[in-house]
PDB file of N, CA and C in Angstrom:
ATOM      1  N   UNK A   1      -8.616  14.016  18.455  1.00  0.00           N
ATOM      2  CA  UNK A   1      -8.255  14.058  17.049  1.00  0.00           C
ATOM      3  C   UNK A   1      -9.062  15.162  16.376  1.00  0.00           C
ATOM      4  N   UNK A   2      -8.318  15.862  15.937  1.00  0.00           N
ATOM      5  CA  UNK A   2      -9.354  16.756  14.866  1.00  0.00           C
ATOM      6  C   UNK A   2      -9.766  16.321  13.954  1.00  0.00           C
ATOM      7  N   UNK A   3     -10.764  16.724  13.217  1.00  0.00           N
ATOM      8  CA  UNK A   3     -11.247  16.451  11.949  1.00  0.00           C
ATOM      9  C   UNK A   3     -11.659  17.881  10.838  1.00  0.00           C
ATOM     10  N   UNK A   4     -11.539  17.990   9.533  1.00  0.00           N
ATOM     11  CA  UNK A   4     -11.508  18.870   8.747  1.00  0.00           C
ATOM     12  C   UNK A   4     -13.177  18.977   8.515  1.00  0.00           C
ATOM     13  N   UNK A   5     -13.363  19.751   7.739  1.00  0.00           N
ATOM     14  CA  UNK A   5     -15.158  20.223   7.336  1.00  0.00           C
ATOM     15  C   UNK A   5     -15.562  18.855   7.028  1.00  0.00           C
ATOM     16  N   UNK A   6     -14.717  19.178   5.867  1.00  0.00           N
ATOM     17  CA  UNK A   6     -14.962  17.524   4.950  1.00  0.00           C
ATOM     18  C   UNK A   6     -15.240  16.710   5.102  1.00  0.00           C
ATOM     19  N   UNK A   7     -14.459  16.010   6.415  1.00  0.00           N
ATOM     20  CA  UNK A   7     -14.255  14.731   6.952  1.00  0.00           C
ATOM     21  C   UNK A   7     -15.472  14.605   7.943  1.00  0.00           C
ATOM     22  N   UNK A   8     -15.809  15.994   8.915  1.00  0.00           N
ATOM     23  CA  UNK A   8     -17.323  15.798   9.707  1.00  0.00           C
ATOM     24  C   UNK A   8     -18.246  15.851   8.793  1.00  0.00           C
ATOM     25  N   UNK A   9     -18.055  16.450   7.446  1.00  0.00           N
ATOM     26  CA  UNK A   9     -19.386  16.327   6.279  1.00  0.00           C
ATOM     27  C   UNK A   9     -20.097  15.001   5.840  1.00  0.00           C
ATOM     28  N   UNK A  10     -18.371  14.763   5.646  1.00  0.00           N
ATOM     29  CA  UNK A  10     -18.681  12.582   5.129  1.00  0.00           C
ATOM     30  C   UNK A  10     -19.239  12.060   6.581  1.00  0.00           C
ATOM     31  N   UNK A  11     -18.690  12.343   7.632  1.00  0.00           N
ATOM     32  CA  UNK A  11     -18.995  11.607   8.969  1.00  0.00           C
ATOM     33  C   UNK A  11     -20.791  11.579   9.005  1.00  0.00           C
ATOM     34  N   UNK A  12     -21.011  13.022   9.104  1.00  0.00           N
ATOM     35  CA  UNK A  12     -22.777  13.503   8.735  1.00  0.00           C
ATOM     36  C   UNK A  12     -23.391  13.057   7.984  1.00  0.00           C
ATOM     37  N   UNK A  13     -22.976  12.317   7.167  1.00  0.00           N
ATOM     38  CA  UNK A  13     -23.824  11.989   5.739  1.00  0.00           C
ATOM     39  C   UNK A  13     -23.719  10.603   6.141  1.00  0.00           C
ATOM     40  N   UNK A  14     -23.134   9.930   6.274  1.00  0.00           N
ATOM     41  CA  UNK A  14     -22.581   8.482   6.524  1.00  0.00           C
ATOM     42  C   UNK A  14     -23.528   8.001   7.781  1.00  0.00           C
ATOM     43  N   UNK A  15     -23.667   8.990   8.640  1.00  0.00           N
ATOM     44  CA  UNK A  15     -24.540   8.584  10.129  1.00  0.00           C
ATOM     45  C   UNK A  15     -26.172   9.164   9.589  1.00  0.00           C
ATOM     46  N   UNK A  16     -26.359   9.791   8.067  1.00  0.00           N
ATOM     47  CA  UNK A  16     -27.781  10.071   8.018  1.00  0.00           C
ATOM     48  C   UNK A  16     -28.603  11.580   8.263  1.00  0.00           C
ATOM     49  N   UNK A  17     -27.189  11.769   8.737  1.00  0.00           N
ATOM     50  CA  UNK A  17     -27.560  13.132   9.838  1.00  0.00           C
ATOM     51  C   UNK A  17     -28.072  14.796   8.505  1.00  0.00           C
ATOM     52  N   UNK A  18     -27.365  14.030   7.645  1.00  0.00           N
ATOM     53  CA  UNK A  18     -27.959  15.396   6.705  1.00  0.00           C
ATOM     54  C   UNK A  18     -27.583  14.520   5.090  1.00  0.00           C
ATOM     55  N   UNK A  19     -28.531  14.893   3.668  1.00  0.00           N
ATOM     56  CA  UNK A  19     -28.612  14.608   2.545  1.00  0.00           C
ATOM     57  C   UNK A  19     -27.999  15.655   2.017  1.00  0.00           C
ATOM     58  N   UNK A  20     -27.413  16.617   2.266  1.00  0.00           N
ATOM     59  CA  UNK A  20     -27.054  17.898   1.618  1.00  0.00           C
ATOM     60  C   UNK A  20     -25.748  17.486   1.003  1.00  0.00           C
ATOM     61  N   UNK A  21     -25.403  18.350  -0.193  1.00  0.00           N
ATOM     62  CA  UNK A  21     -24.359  17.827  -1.261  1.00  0.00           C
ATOM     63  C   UNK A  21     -23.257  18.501  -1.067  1.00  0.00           C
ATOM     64  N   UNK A  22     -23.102  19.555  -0.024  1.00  0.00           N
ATOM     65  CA  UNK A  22     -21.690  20.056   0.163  1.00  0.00           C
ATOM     66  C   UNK A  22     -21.488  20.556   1.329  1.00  0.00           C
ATOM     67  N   UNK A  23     -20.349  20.871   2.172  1.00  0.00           N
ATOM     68  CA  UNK A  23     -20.431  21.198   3.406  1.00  0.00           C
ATOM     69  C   UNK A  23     -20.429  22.491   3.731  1.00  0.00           C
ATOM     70  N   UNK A  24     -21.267  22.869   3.238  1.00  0.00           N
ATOM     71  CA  UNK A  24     -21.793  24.266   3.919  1.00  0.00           C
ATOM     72  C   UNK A  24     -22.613  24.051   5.359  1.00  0.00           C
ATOM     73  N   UNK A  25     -23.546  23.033   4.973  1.00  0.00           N
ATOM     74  CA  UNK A  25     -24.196  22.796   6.607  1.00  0.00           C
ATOM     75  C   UNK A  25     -23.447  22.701   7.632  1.00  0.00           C
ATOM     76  N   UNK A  26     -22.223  22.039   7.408  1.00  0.00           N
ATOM     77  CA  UNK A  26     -21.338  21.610   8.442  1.00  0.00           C
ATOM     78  C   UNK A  26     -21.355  23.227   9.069  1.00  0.00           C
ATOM     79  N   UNK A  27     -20.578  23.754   7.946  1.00  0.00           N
ATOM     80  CA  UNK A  27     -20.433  25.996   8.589  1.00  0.00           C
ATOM     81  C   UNK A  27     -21.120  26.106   9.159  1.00  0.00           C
ATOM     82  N   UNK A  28     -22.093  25.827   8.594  1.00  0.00           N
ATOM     83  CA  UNK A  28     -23.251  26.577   9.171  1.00  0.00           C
ATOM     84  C   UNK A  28     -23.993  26.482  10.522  1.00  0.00           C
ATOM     85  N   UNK A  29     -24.149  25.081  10.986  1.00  0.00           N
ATOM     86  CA  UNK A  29     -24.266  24.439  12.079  1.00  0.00           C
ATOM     87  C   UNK A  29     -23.148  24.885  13.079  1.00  0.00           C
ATOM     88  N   UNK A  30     -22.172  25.174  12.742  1.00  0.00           N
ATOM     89  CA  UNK A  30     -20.711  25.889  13.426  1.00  0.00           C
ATOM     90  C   UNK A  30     -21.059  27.153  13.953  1.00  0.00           C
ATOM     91  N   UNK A  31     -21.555  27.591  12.906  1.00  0.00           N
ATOM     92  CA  UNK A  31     -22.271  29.371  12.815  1.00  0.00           C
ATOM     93  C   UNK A  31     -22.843  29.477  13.907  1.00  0.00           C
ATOM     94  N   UNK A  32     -24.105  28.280  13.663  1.00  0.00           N
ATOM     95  CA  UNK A  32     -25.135  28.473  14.878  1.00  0.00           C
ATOM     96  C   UNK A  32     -24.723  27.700  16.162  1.00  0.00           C
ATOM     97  N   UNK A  33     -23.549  27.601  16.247  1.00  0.00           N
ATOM     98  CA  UNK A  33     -23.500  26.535  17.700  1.00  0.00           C
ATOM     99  C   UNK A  33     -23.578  25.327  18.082  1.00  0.00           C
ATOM    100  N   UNK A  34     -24.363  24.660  16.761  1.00  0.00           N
ATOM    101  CA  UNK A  34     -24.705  23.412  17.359  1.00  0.00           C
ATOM    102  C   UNK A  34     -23.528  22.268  17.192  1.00  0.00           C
ATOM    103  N   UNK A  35     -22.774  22.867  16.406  1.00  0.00           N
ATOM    104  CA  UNK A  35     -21.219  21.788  16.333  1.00  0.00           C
ATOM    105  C   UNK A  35     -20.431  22.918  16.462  1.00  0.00           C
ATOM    106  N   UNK A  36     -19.316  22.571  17.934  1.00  0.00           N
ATOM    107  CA  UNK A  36     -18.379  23.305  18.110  1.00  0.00           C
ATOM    108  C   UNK A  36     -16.926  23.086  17.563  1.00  0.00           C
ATOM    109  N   UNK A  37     -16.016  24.214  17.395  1.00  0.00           N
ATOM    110  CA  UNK A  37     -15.278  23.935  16.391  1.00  0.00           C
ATOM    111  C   UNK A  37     -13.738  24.765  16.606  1.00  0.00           C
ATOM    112  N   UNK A  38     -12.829  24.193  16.357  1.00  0.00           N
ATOM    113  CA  UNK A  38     -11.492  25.058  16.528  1.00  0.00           C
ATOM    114  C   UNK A  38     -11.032  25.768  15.605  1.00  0.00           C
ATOM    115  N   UNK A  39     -10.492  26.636  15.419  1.00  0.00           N
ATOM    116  CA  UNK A  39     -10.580  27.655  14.174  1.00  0.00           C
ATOM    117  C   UNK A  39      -8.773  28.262  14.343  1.00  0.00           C
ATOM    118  N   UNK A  40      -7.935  27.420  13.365  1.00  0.00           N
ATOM    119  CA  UNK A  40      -6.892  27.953  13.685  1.00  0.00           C
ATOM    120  C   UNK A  40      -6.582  29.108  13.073  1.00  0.00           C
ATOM    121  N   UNK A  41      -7.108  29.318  12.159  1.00  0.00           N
ATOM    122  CA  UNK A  41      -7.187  30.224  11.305  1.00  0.00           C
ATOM    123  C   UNK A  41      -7.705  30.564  10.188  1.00  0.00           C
ATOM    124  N   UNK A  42      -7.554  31.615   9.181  1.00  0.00           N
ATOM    125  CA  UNK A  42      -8.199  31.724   8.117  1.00  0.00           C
ATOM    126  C   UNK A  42      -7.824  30.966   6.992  1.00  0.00           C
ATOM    127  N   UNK A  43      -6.401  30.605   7.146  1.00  0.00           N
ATOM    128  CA  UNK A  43      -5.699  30.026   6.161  1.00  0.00           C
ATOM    129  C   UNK A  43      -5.560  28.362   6.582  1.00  0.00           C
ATOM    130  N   UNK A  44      -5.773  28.244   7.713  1.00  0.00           N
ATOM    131  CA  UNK A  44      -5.643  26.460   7.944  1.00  0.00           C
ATOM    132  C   UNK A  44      -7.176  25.998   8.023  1.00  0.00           C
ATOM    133  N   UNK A  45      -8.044  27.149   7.884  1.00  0.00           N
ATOM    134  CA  UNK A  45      -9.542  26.726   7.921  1.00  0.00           C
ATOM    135  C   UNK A  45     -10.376  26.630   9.292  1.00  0.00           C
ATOM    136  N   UNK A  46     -11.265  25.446   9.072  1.00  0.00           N
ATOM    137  CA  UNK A  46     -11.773  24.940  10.584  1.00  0.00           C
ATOM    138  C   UNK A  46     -11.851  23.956  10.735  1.00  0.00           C
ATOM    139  N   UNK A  47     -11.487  23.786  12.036  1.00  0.00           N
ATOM    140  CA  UNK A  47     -10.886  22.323  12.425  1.00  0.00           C
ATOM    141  C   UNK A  47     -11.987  21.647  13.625  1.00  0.00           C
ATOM    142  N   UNK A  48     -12.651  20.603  13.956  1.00  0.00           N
ATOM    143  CA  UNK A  48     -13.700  20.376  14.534  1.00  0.00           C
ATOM    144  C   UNK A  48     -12.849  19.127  16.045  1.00  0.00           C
ATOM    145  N   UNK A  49     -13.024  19.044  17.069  1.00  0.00           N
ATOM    146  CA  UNK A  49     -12.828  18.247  17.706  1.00  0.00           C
ATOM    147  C   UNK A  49     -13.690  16.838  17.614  1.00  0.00           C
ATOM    148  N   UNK A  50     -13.066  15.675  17.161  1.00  0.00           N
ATOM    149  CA  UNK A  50     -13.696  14.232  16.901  1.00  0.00           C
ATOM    150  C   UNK A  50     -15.289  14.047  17.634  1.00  0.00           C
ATOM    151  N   UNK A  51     -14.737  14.188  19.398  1.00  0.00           N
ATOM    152  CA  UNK A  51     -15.611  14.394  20.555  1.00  0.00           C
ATOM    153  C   UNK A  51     -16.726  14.960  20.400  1.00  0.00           C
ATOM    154  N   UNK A  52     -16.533  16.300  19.972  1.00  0.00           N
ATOM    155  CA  UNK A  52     -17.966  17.458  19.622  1.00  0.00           C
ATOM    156  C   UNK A  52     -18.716  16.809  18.562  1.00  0.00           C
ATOM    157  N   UNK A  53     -18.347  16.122  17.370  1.00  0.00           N
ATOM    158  CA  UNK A  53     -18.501  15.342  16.567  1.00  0.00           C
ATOM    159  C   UNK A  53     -19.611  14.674  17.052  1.00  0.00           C
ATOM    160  N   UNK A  54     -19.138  13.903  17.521  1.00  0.00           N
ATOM    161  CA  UNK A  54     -20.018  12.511  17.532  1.00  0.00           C
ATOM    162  C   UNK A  54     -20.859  12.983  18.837  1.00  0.00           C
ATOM    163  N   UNK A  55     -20.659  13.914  19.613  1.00  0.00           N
ATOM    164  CA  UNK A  55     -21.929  14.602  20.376  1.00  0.00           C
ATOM    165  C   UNK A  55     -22.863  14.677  19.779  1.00  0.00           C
ATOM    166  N   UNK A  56     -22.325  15.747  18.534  1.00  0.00           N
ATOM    167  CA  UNK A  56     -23.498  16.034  17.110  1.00  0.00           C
ATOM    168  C   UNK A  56     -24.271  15.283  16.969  1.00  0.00           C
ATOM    169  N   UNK A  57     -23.904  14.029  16.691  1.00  0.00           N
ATOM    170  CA  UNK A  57     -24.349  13.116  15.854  1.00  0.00           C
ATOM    171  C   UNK A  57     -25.243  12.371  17.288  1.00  0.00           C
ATOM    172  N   UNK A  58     -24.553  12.473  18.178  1.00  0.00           N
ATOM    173  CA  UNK A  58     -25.676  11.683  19.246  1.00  0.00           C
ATOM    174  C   UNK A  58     -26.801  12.407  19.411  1.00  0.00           C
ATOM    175  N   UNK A  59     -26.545  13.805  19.825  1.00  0.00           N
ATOM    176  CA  UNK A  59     -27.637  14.320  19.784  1.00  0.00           C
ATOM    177  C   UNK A  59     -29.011  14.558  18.407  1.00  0.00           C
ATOM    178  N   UNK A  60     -28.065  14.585  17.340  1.00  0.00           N
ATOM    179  CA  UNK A  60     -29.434  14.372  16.002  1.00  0.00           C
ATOM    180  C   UNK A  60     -29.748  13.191  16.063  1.00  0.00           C
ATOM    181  N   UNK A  61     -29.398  11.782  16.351  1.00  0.00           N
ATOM    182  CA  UNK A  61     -29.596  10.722  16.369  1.00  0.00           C
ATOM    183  C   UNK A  61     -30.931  10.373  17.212  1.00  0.00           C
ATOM    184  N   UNK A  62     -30.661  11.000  18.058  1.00  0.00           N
ATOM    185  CA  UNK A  62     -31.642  11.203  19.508  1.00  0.00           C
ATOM    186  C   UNK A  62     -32.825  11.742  19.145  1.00  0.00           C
ATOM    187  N   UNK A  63     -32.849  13.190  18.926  1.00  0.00           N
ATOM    188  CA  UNK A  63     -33.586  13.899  18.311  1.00  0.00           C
ATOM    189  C   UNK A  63     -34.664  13.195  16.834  1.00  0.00           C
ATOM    190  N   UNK A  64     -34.107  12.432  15.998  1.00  0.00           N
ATOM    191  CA  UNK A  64     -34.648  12.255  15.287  1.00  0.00           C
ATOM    192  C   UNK A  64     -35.306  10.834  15.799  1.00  0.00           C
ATOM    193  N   UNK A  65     -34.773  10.087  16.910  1.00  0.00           N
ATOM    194  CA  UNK A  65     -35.410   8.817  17.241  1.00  0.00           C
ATOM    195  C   UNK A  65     -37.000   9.412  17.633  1.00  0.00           C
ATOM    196  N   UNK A  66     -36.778  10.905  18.408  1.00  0.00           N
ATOM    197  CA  UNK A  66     -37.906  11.577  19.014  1.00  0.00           C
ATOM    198  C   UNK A  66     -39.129  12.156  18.730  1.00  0.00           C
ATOM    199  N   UNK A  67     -38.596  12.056  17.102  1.00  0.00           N
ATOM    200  CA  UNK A  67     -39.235  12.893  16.071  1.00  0.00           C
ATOM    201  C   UNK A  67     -40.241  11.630  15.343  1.00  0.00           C
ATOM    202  N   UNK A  68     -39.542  10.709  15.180  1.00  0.00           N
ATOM    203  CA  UNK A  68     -39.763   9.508  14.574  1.00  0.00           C
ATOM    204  C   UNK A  68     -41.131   8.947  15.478  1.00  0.00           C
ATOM    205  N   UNK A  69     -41.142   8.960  17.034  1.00  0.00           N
ATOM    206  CA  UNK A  69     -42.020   8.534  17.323  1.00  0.00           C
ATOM    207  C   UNK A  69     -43.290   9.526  17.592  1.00  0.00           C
ATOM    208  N   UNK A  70     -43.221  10.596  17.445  1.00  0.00           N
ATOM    209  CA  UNK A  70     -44.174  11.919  17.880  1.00  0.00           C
ATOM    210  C   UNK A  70     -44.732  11.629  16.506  1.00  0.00           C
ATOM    211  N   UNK A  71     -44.139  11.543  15.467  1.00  0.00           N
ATOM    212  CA  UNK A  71     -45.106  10.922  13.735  1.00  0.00           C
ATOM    213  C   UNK A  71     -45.687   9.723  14.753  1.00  0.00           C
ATOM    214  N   UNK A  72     -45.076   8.431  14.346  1.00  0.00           N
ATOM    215  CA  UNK A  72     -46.443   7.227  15.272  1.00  0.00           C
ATOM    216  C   UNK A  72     -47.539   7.709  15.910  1.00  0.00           C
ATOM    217  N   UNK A  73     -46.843   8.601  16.942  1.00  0.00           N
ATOM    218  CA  UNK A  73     -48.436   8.528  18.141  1.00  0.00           C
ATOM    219  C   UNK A  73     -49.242   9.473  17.354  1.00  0.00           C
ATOM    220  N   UNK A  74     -48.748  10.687  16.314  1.00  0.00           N
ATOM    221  CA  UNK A  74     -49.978  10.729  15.606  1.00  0.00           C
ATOM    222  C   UNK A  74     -50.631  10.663  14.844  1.00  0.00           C
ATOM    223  N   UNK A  75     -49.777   8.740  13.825  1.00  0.00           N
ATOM    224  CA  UNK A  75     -50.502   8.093  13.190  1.00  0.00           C
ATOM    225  C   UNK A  75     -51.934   7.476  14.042  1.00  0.00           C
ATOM    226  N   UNK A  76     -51.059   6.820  15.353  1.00  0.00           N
ATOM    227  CA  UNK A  76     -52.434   6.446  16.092  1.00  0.00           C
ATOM    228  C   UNK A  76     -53.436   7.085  16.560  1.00  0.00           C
ATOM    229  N   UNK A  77     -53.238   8.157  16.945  1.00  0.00           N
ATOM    230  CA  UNK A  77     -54.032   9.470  17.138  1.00  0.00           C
ATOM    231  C   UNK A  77     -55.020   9.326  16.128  1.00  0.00           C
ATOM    232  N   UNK A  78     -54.578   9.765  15.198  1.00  0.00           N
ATOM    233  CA  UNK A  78     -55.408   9.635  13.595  1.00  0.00           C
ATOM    234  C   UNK A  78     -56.242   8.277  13.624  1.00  0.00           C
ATOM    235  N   UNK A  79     -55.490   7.121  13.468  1.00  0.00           N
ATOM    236  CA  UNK A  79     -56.801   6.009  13.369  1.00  0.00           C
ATOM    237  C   UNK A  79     -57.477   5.724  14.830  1.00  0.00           C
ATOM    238  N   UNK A  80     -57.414   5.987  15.906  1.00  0.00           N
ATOM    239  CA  UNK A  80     -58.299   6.314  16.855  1.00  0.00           C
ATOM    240  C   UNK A  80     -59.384   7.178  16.811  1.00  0.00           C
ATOM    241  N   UNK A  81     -59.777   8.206  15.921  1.00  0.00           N
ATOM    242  CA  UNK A  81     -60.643   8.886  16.028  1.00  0.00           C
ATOM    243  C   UNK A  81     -61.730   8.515  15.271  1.00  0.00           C
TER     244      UNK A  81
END
């Protein structure tokens, strides 16, 4: 299923994945690779595969579980010393 900017914007925001107020990140993240994307054209826009989607989202999900605990160990770090 495809999905429009829009619709992976709300998807992104809805899973946490970004606070930003318009979908430029979505582009932009497109720009850089990290969400791949079908591009029928200039005039039908860009069109994102569902699949690549929720890759996205697994992988920031992941990433931020990773992030989340590297803060802990060096809260404990900190009151250990």
């Amino acid at each position: 299923m495809l999905l429009s900017s829009d619709e992976v914007f709300q998807l992104l925001k809805d899973s946490g994945i970004t606070s930003a107020n318009d979908k430029q990140i979505v582009l932009r993240w497109k720009r850089n690779g990290l969400i791949k994307a079908k591009i029928d054209s200039r005039k039908k826009g860009v069109w994102f595969e569902e699949k690549e989607v929720k890759k996205f989202i697994e992988y920031r999900n992941g990433s931020n579980q990773i992030r989340l605990l590297e803060m802990e160990i060096q809260k404990l770090n900190k009151k250990n010393r």
